[in-house]
Structures are given as C-alpha cells and as structure tokens.
C-alpha atoms as a PDB file:
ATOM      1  CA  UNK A   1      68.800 -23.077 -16.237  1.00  0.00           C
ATOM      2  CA  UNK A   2      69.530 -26.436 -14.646  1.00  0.00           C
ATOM      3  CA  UNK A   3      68.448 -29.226 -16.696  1.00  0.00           C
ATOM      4  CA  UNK A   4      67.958 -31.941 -13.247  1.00  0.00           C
ATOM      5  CA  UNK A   5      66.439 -30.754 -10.532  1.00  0.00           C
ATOM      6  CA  UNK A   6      66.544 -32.654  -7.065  1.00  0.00           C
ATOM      7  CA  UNK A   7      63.615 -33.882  -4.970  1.00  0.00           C
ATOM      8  CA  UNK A   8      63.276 -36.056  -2.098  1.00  0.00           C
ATOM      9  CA  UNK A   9      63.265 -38.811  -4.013  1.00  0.00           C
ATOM     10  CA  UNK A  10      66.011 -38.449  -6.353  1.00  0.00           C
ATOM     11  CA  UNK A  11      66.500 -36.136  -9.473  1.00  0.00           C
ATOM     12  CA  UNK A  12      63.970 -34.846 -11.889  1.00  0.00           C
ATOM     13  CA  UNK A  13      64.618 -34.326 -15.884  1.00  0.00           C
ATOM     14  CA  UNK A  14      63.140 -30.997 -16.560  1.00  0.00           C
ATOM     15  CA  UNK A  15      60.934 -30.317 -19.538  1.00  0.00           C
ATOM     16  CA  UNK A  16      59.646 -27.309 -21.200  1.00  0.00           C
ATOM     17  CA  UNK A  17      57.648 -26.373 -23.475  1.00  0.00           C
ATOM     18  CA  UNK A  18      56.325 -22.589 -25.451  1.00  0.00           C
ATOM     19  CA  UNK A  19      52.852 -21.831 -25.407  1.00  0.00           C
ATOM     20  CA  UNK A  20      51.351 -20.894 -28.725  1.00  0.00           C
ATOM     21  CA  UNK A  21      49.881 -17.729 -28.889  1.00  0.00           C
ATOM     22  CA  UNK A  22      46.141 -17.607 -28.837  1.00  0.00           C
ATOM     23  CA  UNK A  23      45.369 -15.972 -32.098  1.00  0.00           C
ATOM     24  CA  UNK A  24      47.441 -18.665 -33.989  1.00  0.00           C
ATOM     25  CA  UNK A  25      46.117 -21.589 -32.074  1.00  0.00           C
ATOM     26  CA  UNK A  26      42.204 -20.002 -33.030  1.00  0.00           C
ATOM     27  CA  UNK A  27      43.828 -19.716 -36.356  1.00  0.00           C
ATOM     28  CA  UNK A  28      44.868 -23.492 -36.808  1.00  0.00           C
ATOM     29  CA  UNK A  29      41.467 -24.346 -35.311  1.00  0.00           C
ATOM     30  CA  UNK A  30      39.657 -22.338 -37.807  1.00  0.00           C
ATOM     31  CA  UNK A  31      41.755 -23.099 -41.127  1.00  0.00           C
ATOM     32  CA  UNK A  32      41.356 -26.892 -40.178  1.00  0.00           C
ATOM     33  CA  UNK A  33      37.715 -26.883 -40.049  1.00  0.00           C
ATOM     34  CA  UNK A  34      37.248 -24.437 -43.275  1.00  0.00           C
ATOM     35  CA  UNK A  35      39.349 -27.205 -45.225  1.00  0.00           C
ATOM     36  CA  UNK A  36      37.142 -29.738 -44.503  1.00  0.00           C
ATOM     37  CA  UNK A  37      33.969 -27.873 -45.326  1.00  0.00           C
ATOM     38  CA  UNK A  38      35.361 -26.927 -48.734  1.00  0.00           C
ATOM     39  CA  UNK A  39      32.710 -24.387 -49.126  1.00  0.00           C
ATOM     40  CA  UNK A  40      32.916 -21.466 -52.058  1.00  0.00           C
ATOM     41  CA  UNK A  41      31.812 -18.094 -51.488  1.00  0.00           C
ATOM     42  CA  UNK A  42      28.904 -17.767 -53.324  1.00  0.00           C
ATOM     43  CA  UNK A  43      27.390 -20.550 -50.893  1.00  0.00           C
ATOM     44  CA  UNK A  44      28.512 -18.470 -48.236  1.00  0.00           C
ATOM     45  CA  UNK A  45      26.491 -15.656 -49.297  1.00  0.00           C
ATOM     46  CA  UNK A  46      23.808 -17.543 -50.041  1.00  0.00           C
ATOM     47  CA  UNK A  47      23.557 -18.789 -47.137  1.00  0.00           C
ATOM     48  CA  UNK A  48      23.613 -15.757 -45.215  1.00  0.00           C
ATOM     49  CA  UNK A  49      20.705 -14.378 -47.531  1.00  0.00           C
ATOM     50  CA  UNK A  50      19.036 -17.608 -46.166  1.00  0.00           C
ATOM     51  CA  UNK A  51      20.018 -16.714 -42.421  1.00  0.00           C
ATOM     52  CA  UNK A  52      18.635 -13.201 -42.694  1.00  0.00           C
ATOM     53  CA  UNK A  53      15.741 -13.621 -44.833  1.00  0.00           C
ATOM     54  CA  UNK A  54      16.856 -11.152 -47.670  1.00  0.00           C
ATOM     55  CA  UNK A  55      18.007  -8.780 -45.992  1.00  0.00           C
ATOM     56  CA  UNK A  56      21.272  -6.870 -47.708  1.00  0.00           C
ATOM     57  CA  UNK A  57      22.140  -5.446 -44.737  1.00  0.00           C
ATOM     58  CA  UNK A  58      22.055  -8.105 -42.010  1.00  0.00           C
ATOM     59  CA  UNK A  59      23.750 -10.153 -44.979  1.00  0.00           C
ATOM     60  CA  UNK A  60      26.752  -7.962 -44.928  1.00  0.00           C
ATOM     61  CA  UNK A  61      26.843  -7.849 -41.524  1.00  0.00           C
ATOM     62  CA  UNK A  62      27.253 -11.518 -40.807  1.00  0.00           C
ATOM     63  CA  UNK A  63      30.008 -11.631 -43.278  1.00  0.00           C
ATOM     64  CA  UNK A  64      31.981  -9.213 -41.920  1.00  0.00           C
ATOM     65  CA  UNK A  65      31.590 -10.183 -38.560  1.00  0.00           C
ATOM     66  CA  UNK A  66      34.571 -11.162 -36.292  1.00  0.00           C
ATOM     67  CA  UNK A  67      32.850 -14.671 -35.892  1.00  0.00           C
ATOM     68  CA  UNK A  68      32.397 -15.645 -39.632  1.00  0.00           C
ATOM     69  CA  UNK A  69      36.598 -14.482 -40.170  1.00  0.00           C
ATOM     70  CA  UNK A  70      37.372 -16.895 -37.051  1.00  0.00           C
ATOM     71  CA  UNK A  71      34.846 -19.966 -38.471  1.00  0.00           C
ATOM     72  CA  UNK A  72      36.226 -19.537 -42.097  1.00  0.00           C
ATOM     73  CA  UNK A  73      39.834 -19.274 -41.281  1.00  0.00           C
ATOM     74  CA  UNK A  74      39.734 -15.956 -43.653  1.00  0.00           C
ATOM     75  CA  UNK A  75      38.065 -12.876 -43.555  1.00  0.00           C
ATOM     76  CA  UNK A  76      35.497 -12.012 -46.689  1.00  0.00           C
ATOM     77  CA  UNK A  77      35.812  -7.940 -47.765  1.00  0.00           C
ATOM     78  CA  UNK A  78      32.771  -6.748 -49.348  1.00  0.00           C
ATOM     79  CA  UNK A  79      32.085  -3.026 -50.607  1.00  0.00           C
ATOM     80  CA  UNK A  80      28.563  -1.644 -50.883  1.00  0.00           C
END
C-alpha cells in the first residue's frame, strides 16, 4: 500500500489506524469505572437485596445479569 497519495493539490501522507474490537473497548470502559468505585462484594449484594426488596431471587438475578458483568468489569458466579 502506497504510503502518499496524490490529490489536486499536491500529495497526501496516509494514516491508519486498527479499530479495537467492541467487547474490549466495553471492557476498558467497564474495568475503569469498577476501579474507581472500589466497591467489595458483600456491598454489592447488599445492595441488590436493597434494589429488590428481599427478594433471593430477583437478587440473584441482577447479579448474574449481562449488565451488572459489563458495569463491574467482572462477572459474580453464585450457586443456589
């Protein structure tokens, strides 16, 4: 690949440059902010018992949701 190209006014330095893919971008975005927040995982869960009003069930939804793995920067495995 040429690294000039010509126009009508003279010639042009071409520059490239790579996309990063979008799940490693979201990634970046969501380890940044989870660094910040500093936040341990009991008051995770407690605040999802807060959220759902005591309820073990919505509880363990919302942590294993898709949205709470992309906020955190991790995703949070629970059995029961």
């Amino acid at each position: 690949m040429a690294k000039r190209t010509t126009r009508k006014g003279g010639t042009v330095t071409r520059q490239g440059r790579r996309v990063m893919p979008a799940m490693r971008r979201t990634a970046q975005r969501a380890r940044a902010v989870a660094e910040k927040a500093h936040l341990t995982v009991g008051e995770i869960i407690a605040a999802a018992f807060d959220t759902s009003g005591g309820e073990l069930g919505e509880v363990m939804a919302q942590l294993r949701s898709p949205q709470m793995s992309r906020a955190l920067g991790r995703r949070i495995i629970l059995e029961g």
